[in-house]
Protein backbone atom coordinates (compact mmCIF):
# COMPACT_ATOMS: atom_id res chain seq x y z
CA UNK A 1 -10.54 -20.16 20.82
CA UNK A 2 -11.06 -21.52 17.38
CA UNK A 3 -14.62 -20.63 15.37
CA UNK A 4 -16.51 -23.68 14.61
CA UNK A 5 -17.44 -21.97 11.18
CA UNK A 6 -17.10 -19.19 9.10
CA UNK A 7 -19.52 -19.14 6.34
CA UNK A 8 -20.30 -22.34 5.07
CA UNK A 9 -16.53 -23.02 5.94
CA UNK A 10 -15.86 -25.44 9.18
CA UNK A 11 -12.60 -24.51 10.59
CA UNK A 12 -9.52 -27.14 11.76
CA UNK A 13 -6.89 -24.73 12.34
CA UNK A 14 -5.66 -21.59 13.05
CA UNK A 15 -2.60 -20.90 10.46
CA UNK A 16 -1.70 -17.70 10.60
CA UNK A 17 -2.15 -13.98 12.27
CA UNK A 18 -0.84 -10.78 11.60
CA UNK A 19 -1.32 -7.20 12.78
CA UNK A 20 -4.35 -7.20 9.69
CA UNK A 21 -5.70 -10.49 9.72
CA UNK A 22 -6.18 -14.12 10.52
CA UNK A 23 -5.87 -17.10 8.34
CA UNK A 24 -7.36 -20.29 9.21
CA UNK A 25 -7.27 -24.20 7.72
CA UNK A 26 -10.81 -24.93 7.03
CA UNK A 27 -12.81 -27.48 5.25
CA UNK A 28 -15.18 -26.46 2.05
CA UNK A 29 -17.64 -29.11 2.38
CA UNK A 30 -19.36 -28.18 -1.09
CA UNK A 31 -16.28 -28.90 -2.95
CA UNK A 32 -14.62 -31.43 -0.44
CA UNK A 33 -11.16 -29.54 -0.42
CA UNK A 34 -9.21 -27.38 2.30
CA UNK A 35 -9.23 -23.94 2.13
CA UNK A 36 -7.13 -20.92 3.36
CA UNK A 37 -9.89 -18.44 5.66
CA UNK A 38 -8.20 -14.75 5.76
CA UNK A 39 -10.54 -12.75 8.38
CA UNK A 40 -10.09 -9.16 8.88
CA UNK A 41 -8.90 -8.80 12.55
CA UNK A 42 -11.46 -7.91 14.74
CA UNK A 43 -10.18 -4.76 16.02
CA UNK A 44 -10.05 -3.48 12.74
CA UNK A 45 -13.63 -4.75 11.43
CA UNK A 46 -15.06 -1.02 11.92
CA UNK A 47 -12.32 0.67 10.57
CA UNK A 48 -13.41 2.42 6.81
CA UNK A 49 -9.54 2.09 5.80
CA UNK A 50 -9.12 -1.40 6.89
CA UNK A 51 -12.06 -2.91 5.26
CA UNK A 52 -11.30 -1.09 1.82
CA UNK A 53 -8.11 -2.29 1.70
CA UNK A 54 -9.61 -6.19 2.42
CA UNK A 55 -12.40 -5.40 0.02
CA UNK A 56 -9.56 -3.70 -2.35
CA UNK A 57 -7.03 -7.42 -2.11
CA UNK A 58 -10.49 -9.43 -3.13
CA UNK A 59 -11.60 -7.85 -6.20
CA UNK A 60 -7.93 -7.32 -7.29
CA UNK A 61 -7.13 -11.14 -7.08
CA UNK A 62 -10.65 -12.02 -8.54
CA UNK A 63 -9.38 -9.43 -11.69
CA UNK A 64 -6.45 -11.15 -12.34
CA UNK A 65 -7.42 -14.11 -13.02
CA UNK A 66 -3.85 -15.28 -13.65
CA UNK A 67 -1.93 -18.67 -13.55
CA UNK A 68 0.65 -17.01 -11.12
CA UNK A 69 -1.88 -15.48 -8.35
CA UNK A 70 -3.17 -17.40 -5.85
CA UNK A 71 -6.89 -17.53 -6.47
CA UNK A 72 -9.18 -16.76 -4.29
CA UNK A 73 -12.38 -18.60 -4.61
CA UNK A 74 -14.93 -16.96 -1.72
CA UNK A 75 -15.47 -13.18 -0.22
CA UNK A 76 -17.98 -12.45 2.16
CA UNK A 77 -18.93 -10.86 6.06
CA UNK A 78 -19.51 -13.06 9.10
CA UNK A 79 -20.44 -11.39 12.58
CA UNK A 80 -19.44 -8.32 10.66
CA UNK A 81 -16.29 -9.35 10.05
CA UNK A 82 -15.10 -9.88 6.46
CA UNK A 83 -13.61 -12.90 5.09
CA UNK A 84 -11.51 -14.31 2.11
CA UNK A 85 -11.56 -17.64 1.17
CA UNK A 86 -8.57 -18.68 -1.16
CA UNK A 87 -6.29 -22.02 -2.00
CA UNK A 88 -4.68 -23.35 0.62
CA UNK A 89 -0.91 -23.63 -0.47
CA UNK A 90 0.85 -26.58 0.79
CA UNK A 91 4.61 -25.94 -1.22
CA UNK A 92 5.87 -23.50 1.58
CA UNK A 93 7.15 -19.79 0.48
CA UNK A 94 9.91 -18.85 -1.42
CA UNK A 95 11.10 -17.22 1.84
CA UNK A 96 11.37 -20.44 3.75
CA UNK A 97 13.43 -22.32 0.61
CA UNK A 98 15.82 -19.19 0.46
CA UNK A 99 16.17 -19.89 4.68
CA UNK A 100 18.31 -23.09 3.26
CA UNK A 101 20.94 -20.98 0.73
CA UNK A 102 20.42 -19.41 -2.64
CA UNK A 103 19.01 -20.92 -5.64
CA UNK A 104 20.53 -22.75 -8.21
CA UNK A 105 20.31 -20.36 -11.13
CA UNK A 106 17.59 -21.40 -13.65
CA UNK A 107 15.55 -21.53 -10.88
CA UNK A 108 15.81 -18.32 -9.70
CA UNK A 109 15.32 -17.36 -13.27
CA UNK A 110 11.79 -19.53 -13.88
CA UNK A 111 10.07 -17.98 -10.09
CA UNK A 112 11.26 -14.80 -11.78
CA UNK A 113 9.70 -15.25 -15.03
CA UNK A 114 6.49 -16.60 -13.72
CA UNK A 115 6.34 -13.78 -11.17
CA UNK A 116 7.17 -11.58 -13.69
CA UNK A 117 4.50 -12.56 -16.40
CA UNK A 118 1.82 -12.25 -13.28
CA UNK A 119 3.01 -8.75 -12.16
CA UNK A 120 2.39 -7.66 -16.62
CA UNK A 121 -0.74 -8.65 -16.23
CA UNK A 122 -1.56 -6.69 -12.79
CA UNK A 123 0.31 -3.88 -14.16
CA UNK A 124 -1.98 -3.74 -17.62
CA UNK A 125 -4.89 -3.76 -15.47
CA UNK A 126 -3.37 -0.60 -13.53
CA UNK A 127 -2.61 -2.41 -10.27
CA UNK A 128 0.40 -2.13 -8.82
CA UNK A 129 1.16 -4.41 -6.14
CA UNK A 130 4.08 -3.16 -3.65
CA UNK A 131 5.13 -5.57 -1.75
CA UNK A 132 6.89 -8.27 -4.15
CA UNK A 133 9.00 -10.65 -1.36
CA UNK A 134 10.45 -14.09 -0.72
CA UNK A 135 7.01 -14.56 1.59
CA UNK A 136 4.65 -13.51 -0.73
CA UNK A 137 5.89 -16.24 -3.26
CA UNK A 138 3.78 -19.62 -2.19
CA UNK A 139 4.17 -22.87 -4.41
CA UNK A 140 1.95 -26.32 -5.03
CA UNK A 141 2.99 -29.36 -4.63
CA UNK A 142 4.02 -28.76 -8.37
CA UNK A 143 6.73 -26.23 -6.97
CA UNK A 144 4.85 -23.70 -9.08
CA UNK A 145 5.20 -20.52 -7.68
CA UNK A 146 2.37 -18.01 -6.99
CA UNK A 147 2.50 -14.22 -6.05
CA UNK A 148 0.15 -13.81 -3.05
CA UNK A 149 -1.05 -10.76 -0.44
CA UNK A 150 -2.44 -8.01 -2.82
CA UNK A 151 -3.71 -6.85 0.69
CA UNK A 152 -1.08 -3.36 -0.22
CA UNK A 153 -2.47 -3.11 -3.81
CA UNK A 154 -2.71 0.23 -5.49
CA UNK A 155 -5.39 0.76 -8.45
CA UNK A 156 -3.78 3.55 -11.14
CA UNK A 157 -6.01 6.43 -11.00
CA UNK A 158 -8.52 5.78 -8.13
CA UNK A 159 -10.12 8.47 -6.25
CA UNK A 160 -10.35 5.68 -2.98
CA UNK A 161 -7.51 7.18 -0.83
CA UNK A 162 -6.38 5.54 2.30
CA UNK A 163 -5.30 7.40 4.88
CA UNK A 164 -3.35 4.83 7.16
CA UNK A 165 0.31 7.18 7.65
CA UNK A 166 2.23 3.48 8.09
CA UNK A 167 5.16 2.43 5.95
CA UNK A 168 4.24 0.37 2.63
CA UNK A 169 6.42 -2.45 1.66
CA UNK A 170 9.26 -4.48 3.20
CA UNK A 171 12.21 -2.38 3.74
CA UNK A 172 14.59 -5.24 2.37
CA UNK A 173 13.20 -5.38 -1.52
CA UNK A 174 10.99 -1.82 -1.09
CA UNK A 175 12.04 0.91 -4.01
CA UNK A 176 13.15 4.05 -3.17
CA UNK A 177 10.49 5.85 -4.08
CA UNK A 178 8.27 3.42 -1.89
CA UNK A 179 11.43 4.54 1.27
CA UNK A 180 10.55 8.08 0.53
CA UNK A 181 6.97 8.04 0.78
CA UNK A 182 6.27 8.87 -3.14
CA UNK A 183 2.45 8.48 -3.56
CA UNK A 184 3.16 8.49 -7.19
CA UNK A 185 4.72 5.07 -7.15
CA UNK A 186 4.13 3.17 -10.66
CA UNK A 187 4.47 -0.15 -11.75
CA UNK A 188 8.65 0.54 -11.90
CA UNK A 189 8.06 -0.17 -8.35
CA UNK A 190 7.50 -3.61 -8.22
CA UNK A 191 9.92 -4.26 -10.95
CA UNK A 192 12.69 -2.99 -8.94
CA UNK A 193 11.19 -4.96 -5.42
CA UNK A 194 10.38 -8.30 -8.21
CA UNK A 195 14.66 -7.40 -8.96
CA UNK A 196 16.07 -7.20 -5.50
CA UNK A 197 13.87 -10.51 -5.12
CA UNK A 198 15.93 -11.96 -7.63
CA UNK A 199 19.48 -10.67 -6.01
CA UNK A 200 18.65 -12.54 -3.44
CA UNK A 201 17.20 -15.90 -4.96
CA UNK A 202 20.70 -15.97 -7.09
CA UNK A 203 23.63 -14.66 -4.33
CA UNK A 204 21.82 -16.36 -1.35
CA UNK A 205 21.41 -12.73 0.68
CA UNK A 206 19.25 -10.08 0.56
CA UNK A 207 20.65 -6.87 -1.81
CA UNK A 208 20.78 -4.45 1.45
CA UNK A 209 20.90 -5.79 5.31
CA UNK A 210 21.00 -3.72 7.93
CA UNK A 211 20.53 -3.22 11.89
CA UNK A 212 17.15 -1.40 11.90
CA UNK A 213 14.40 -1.48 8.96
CA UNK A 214 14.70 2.86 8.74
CA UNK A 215 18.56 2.14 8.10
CA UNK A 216 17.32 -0.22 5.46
CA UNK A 217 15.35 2.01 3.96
CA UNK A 218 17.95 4.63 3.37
CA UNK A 219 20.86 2.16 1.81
CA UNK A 220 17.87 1.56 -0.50
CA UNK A 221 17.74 5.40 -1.40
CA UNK A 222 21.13 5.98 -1.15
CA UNK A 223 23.73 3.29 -1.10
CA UNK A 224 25.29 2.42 -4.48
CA UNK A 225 23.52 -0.53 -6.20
CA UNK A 226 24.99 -4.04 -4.73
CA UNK A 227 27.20 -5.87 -6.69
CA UNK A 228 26.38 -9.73 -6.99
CA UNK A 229 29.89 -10.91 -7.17
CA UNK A 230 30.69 -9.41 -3.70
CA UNK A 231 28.17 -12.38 -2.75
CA UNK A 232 28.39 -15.09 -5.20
CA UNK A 233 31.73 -14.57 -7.63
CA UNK A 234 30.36 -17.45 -9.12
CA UNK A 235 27.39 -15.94 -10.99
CA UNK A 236 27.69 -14.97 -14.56
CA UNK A 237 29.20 -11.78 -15.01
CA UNK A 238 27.13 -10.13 -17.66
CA UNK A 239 23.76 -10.37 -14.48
CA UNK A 240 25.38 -7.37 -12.73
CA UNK A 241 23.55 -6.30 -15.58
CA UNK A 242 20.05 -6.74 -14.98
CA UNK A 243 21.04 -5.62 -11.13
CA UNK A 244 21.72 -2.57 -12.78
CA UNK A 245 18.96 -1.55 -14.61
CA UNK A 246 16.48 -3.38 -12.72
CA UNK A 247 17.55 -1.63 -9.18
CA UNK A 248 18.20 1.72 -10.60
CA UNK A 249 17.25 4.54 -8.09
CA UNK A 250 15.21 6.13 -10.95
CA UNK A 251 12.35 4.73 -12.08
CA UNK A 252 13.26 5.83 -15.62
CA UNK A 253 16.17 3.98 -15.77
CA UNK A 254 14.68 0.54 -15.05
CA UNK A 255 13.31 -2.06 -17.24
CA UNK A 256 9.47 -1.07 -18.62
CA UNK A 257 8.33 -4.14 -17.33
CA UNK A 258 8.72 -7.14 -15.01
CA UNK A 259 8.34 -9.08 -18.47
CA UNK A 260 11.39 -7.40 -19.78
CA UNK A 261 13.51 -8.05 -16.92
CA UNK A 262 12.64 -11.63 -16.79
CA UNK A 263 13.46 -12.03 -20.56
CA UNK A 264 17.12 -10.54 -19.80
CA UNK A 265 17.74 -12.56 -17.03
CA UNK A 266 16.54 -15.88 -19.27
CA UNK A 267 18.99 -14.43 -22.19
CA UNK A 268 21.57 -14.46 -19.90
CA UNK A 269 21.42 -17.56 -18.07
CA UNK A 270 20.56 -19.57 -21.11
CA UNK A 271 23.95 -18.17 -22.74
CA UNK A 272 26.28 -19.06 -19.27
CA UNK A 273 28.13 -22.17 -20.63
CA UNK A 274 28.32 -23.76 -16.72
CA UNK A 275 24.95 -22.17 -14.96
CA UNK A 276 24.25 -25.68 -13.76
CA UNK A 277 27.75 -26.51 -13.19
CA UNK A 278 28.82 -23.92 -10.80
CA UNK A 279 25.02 -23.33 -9.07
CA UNK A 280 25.04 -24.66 -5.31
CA UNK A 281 22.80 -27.86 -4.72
CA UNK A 282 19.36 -25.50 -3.99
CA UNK A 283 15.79 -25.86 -3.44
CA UNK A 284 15.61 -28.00 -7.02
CA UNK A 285 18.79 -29.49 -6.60
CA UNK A 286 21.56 -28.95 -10.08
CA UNK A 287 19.50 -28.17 -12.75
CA UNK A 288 20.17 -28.05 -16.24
CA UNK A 289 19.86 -24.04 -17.61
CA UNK A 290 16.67 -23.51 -20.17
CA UNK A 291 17.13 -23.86 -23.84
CA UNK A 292 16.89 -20.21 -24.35
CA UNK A 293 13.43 -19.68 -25.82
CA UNK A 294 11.72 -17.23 -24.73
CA UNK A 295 8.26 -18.39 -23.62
CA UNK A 296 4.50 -16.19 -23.69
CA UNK A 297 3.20 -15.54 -20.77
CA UNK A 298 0.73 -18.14 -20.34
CA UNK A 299 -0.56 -20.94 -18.11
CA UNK A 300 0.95 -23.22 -20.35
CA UNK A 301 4.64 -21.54 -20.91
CA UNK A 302 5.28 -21.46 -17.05
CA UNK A 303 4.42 -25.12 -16.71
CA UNK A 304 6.59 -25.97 -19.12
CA UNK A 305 9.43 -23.89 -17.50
CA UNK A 306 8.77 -25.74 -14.21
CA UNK A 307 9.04 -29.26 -16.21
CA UNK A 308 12.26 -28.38 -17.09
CA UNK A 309 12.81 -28.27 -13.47
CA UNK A 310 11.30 -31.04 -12.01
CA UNK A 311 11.76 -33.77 -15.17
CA UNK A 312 15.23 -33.50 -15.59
CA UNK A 313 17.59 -36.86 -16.20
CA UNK A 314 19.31 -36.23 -13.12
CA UNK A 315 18.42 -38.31 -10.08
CA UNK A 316 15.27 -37.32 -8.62
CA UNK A 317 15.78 -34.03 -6.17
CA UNK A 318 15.02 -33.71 -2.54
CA UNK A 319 11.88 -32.21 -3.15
CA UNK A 320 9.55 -33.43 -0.71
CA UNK A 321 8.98 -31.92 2.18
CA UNK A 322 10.20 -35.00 4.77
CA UNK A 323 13.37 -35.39 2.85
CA UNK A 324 14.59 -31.62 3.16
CA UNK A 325 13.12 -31.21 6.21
CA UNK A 326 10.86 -28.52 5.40
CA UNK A 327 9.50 -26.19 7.09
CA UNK A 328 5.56 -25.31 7.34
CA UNK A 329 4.54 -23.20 4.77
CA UNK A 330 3.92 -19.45 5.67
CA UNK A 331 1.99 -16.61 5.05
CA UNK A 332 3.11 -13.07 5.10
CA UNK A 333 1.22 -9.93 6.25
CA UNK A 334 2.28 -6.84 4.93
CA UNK A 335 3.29 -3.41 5.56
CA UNK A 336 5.33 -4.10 9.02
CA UNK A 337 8.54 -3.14 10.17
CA UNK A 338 11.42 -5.60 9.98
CA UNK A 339 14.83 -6.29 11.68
CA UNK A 340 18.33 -7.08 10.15
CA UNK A 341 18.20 -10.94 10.90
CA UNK A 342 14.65 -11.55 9.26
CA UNK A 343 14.76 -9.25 6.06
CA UNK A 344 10.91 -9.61 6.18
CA UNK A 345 8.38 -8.79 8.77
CA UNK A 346 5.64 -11.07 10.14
CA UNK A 347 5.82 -14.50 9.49
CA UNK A 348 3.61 -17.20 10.44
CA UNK A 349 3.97 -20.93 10.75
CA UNK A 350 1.62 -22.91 8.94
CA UNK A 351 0.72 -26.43 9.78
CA UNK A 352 3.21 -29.08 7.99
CA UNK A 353 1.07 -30.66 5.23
CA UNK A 354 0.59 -34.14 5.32
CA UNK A 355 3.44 -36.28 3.33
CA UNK A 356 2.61 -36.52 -0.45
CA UNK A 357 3.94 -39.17 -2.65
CA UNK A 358 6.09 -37.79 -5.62
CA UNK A 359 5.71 -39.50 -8.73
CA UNK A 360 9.47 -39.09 -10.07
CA UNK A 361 9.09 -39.19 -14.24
CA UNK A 362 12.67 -39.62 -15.12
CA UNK A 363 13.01 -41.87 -17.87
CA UNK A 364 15.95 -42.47 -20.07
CA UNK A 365 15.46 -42.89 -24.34
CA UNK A 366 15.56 -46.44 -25.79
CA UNK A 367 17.24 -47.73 -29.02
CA UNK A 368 15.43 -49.46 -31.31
CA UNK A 369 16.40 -53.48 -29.95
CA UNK A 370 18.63 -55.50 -32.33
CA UNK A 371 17.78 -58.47 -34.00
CA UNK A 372 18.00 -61.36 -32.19
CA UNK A 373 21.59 -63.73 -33.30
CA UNK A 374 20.92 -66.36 -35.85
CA UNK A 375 21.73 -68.77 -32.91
CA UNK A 376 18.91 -67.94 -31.00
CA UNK A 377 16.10 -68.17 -33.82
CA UNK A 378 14.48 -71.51 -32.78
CA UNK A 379 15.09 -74.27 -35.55
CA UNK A 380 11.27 -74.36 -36.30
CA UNK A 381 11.70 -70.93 -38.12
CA UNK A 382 15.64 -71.61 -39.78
CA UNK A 383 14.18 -69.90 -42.70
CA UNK A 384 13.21 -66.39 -41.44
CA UNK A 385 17.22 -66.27 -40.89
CA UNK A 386 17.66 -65.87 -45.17
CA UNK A 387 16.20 -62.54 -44.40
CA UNK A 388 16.79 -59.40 -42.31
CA UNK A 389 14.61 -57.38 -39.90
CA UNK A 390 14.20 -54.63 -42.65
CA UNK A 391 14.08 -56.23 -45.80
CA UNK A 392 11.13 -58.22 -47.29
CA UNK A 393 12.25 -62.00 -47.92
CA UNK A 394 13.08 -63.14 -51.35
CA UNK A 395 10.31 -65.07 -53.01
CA UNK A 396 10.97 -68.78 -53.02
CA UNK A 397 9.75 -70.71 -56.83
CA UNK A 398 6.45 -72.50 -55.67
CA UNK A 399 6.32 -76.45 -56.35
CA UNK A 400 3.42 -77.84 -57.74
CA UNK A 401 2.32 -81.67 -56.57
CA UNK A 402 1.38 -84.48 -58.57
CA UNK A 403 1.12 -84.47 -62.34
CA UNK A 404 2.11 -80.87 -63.72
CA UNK A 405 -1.15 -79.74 -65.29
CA UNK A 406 0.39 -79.70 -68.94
CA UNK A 407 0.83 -83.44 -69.41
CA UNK A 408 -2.85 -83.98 -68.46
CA UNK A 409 -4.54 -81.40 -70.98
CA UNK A 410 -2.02 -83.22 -73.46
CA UNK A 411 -3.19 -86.73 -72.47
CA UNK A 412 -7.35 -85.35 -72.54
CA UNK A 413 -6.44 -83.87 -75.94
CA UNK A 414 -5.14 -87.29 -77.23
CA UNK A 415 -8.26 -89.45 -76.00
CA UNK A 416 -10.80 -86.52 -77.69
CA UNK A 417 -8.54 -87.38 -80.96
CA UNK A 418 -9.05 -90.61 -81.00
CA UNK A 419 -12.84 -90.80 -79.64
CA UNK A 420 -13.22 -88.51 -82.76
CA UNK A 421 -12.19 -91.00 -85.34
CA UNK A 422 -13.52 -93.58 -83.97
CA UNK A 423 -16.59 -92.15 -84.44
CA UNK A 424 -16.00 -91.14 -88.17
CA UNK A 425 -14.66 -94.47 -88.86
CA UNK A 426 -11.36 -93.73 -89.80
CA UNK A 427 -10.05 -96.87 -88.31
């Protein structure tokens, strides 16, 4: 049975549940806007671990403060049970788009980079998320993507330490040192998870599958590193690369940062000749690669990637959620076991958002219109056709009516004369 309220929050909907937590639909009637409700499961409401990891996903997400989180806007305890109020996502999860095949490539490459640029900024701040997957990616309506779930955060040098024995992760994009139970796990971590992410996003499968989630775990510790044109041959070449480094069993030997990685991958993709050519029809439909540039990490750099996207001069992409036949968004809860057919663990259906109209911006530059033919100036106006549209006319001599104004000074000069001598008696 549904609460009528949490907080000042009235509830429409239950959304989503997971071993954790539940997430309801509700209605902020300060601010007139829905709202996503996560409530600590009651069973777990007196448990010390339980509520300092809820507490622990709260204040991280209020820290960030980032264009690429999704933000939470409320935290508080209701019947003794704690609560999070955040934005209520209605662009689905990455997970759900991959469900339909891979990416085209410059999309894969902008989620990364904005995912990327979110995880720096986590990572300065000596949090380190650990659990970077397909359903922990939500977008907007925008097709923005946000990271999401910091509900498995760790805070770099903390003396808070949890004792829950359970695996942390999902075993299909966890690192190795996550697999082996390394409590010394750094921010290396979630570049290699935000990298298998990416493997998957580009080749349309997941870097390691497997029957059982403990046999995924080990291919992650031991198998060789997968090779992207076993999946998609298609791919540039020179991203077997960035697979490379970024999935390297060491920690050492990956990239220093999520930034890093994403600025390879963009080098890379900007410099394939055909990345929109050979990329499968996707979640944005064939996009055009980016120019190249690398761009800050900023609110304002990531929209502009996602422009790109969405404003090309191609016909307007599926994008709506009736015309692809999307599925309700989702959100993920964390640190559960998963099997071979769903690389990720709990997934919940979220109701389908109502229909929103897209405004489709395409637009095509104009040349300057021609003159008009002489033929078509109306007779009225036969002179403006003497001149051009860019040059000045030619002055025309000006005609003066009447009497020309010399004749009659001559003629008042003669009368004067003669008025004169008349006077003097000359004649």
């Amino acid at each position: 049975m549904l609460p009528k309220s949490i907080g000042r929050y009235q509830i429409i909907d239950k959304i989503g549940s997971g071993g954790m937590s539940a997430v309801y639909l509700a209605q902020d009637s300060t601010f007139d806007r829905q709202v996503a409700v996560k409530v600590l499961a009651a069973g777990l409401g007196e448990n010390a671990d339980s509520r300092e990891r809820f507490r622990r996903e709260a204040r991280a997400i209020a820290m960030l403060e980032h264009a690429a989180v999704v933000p939470v806007y409320d935290y508080g305890e209701e019947g003794g049970q704690l609560f999070l109020v955040m934005r209520y996502m209605q662009g689905g999860s990455l997970r759900d788009r991959l469900t339909r095949g891979r990416l085209p490539l410059p999309a894969a490459a902008a989620v990364a980079r904005r995912i990327a640029s979110a995880l720096d900024k986590a990572h300065s701040m000596g949090m380190i998320h650990r659990d970077i997957k397909p359903g922990n990616v939500l977008f907007d309506l925008e097709d923005n993507p946000y990271i999401t779930d910091f509900g498995l955060v760790k805070m770099v040098g903390s003396s808070v330490q949890l004792t829950h024995s359970e695996f942390f992760g999902t075993p299909a994009y966890t690192s190795p040192e996550q697999c082996q139970g390394d409590k010394t796990v750094d921010s290396r971590a979630d570049v290699y998870s935000l990298c298998a992410m990416f493997f998957h996003m580009a080749a349309g499968s997941p870097p390691y599958q497997a029957g059982n989630a403990m046999a995924l775990l080990m291919k992650h510790v031991n198998n060789p590193i997968p090779r992207l044109v076993d999946a998609a041959p298609d791919l540039p070449a020179a991203l077997q690369s960035v697979i490379d480094r970024g999935m390297a069993k060491s920690p050492a030997d990956r990239f220093g940062s999520a930034g890093e990685l994403a600025r390879e991958v963009d080098r890379i993709v900007s410099a394939a000749p055909n990345a929109s050519a050979s990329a499968p029809m996707g979640v944005w439909g064939a996009v055009p690669p980016p120019d190249g540039s690398s761009l800050p990490a900023t609110e304002s750099a990531s929209a502009a990637t996602f422009d790109m996207l969405r404003y090309s001069s191609r016909p307007e992409p599926r994008n709506d959620a009736a015309a692809r036949g999307d599925s309700s968004p989702r959100i993920e809860e964390a640190a559960a076991p998963v099997s071979a057919a769903d690389p990720e663990a709990t997934n919940v259906s979220l109701p389908s958002p109502a229909p929103v109209a897209r405004r489709h911006l395409d637009w095509t530059p104009q040349a300057d219109t021609p003159p008009p033919p002489a033929a078509a100036v109306p007779a009225q106006h036969a002179r403006l056709k003497e001149s051009s549209y860019t040059q000045a006319p030619k002055p025309r001599p000006g005609k003066t009516a009447g009497i020309p104004i010399l004749v009659v000074i001559v003629v008042l000069l003669v009368i004067s004369v003669l008025y004169f001598a008349l006077q003097k008696g000359l004649f």
